[in-house]
N, C-alpha and C. Protein backbone atom coordinates (compact mmCIF):
# COMPACT_ATOMS: atom_id res chain seq x y z
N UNK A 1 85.02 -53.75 -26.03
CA UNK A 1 83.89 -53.09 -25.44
C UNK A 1 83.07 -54.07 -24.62
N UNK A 2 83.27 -54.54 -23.58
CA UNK A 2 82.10 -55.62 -22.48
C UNK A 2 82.03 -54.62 -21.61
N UNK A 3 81.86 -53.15 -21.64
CA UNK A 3 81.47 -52.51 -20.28
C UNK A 3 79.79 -53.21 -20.80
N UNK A 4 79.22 -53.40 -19.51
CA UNK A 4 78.16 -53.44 -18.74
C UNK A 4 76.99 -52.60 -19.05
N UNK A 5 77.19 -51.25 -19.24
CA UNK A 5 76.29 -50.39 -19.81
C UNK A 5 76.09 -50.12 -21.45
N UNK A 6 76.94 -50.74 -22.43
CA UNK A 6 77.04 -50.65 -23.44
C UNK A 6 75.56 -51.17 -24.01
N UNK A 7 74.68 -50.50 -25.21
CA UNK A 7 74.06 -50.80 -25.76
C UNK A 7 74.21 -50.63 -27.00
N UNK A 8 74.39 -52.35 -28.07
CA UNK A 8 74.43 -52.49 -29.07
C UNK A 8 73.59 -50.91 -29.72
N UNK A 9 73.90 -51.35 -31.48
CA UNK A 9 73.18 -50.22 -32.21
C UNK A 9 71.87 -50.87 -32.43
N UNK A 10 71.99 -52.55 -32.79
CA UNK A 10 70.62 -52.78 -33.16
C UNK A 10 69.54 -52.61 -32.15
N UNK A 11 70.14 -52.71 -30.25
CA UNK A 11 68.93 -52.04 -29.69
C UNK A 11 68.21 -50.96 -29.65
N UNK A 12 69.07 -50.25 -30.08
CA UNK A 12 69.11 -48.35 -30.06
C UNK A 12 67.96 -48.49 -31.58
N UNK A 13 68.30 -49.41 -32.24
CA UNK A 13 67.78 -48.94 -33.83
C UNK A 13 65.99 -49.24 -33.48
N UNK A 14 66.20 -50.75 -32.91
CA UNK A 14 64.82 -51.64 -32.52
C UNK A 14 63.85 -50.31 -31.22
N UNK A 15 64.57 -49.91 -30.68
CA UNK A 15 64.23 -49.05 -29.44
C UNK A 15 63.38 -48.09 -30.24
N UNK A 16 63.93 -46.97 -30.97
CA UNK A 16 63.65 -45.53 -31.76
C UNK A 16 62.44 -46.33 -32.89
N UNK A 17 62.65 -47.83 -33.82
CA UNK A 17 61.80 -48.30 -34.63
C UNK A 17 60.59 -48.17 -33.53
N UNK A 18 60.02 -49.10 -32.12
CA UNK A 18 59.39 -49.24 -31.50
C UNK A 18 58.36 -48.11 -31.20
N UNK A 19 59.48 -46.60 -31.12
CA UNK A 19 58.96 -45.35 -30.36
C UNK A 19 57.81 -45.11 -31.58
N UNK A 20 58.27 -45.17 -32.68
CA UNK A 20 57.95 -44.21 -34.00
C UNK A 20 56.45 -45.12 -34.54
N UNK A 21 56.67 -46.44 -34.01
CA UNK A 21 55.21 -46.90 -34.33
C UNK A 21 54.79 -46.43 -33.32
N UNK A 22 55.15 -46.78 -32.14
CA UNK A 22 54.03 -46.21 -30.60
C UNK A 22 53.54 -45.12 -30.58
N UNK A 23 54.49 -44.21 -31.40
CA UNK A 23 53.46 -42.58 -31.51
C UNK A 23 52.71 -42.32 -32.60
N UNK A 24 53.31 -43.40 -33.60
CA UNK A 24 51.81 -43.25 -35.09
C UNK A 24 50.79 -44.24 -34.25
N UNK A 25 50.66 -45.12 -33.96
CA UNK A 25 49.21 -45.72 -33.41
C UNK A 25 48.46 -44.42 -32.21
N UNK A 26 49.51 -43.95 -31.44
CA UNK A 26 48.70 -43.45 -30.55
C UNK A 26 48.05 -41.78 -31.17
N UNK A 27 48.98 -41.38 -32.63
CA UNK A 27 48.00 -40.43 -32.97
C UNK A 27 47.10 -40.90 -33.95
N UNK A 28 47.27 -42.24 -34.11
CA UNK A 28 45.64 -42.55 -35.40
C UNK A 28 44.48 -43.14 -33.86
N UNK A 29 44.84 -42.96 -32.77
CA UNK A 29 43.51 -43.77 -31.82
C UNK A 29 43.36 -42.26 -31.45
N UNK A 30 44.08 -41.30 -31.05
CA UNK A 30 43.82 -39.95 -31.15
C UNK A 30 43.09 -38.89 -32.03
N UNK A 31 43.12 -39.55 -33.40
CA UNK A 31 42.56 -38.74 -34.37
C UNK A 31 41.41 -39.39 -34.79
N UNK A 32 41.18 -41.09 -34.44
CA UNK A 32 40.12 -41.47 -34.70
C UNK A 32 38.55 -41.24 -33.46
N UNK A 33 38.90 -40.20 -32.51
CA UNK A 33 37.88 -40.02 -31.85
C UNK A 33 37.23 -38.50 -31.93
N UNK A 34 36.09 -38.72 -32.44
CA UNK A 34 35.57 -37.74 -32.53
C UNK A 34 34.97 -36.55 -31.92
N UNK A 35 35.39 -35.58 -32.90
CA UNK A 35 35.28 -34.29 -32.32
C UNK A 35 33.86 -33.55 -32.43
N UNK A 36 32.84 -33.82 -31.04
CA UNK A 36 31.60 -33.30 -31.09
C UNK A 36 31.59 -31.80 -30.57
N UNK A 37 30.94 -30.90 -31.21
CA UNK A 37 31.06 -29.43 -30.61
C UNK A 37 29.54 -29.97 -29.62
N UNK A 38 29.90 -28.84 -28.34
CA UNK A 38 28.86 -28.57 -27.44
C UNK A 38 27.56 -28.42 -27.74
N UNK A 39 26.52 -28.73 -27.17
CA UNK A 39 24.76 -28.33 -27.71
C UNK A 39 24.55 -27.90 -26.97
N UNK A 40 23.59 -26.56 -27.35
CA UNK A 40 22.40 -25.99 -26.68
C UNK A 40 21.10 -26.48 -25.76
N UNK A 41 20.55 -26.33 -24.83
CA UNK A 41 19.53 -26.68 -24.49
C UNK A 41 18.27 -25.90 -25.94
N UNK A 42 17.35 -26.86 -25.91
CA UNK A 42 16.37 -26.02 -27.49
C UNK A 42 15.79 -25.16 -26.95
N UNK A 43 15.07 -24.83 -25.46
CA UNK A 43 14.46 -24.08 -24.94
C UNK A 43 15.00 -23.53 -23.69
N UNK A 44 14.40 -22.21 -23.62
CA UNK A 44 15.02 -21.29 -22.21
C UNK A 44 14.01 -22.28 -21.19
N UNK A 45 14.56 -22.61 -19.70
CA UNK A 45 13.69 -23.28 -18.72
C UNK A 45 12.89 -22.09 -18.32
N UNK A 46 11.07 -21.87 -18.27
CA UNK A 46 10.45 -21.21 -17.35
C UNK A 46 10.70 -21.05 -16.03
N UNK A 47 11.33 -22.39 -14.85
CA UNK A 47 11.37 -22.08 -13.43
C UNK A 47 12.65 -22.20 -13.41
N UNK A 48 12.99 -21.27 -12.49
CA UNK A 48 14.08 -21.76 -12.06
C UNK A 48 14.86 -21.45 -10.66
N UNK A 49 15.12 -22.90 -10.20
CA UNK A 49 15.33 -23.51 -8.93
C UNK A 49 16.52 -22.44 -8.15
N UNK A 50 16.24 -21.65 -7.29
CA UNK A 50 16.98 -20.89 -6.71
C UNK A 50 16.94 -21.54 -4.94
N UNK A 51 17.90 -21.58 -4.30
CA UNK A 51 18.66 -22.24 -3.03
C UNK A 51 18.95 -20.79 -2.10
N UNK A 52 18.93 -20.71 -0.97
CA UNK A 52 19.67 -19.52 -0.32
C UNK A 52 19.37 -19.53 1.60
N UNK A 53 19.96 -19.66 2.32
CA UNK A 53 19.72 -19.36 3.12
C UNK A 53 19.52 -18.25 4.22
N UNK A 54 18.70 -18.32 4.83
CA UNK A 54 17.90 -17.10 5.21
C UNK A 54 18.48 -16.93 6.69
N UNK A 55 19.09 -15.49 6.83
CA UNK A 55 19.30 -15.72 8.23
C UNK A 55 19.00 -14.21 8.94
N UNK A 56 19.03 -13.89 9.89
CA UNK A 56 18.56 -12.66 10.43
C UNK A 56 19.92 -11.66 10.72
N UNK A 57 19.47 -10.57 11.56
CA UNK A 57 20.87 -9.81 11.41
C UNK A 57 21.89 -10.36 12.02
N UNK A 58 21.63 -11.30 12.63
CA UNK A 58 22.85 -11.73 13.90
C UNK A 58 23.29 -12.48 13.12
N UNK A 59 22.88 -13.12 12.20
CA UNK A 59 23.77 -14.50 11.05
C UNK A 59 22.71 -15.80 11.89
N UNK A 60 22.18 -15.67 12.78
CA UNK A 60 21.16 -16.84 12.66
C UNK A 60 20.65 -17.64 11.89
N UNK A 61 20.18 -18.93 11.55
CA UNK A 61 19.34 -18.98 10.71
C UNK A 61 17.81 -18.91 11.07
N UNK A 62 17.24 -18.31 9.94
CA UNK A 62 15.61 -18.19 10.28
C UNK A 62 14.91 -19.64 10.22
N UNK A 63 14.17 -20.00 11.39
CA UNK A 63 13.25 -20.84 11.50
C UNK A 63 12.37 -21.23 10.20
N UNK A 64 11.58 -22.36 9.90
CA UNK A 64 11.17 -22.90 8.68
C UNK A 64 9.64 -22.21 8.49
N UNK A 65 9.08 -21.78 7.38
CA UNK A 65 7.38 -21.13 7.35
C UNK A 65 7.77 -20.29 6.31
N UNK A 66 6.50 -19.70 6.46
CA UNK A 66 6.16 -18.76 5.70
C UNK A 66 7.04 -17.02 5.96
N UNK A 67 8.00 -16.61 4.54
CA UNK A 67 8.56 -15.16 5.24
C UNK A 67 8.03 -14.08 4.07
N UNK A 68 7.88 -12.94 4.57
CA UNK A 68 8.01 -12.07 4.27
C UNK A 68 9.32 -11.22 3.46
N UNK A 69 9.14 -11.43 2.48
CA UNK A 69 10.96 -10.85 1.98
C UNK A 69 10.50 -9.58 1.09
């Protein structure tokens, strides 16, 4: 057996040993981060900041001042 592509068993064994720690460490750094559930704001906000632009019937935009809506 000297083909070229041949891989011993002890690499195959050392290879699969390697995998089986690499996936227990990566699920104990996985399981060691903690799981926070989402929070609430404590209070409803009184204002709130609304954006929109104003334009006339043609799709213009309306000039800056005081409008009437």
């Amino acid at each position: 057996m000297s083909d070229s592509n041949h891989i011993s068993r002890k690499t195959v064994r050392n290879l699969q040993k390697n995998w089986v720690i690499a996936m227990v460490l990566a699920s104990l750094m996985i399981s060691s981060i903690p799981a926070t559930p989402a929070s609430a704001a404590p209070t409803i906000p009184k204002i709130l900041n609304y954006q929109a632009r104003i334009t006339d019937s043609a799709g213009v935009p309306v000039p800056d001042g005081n409008l009437n809506i």
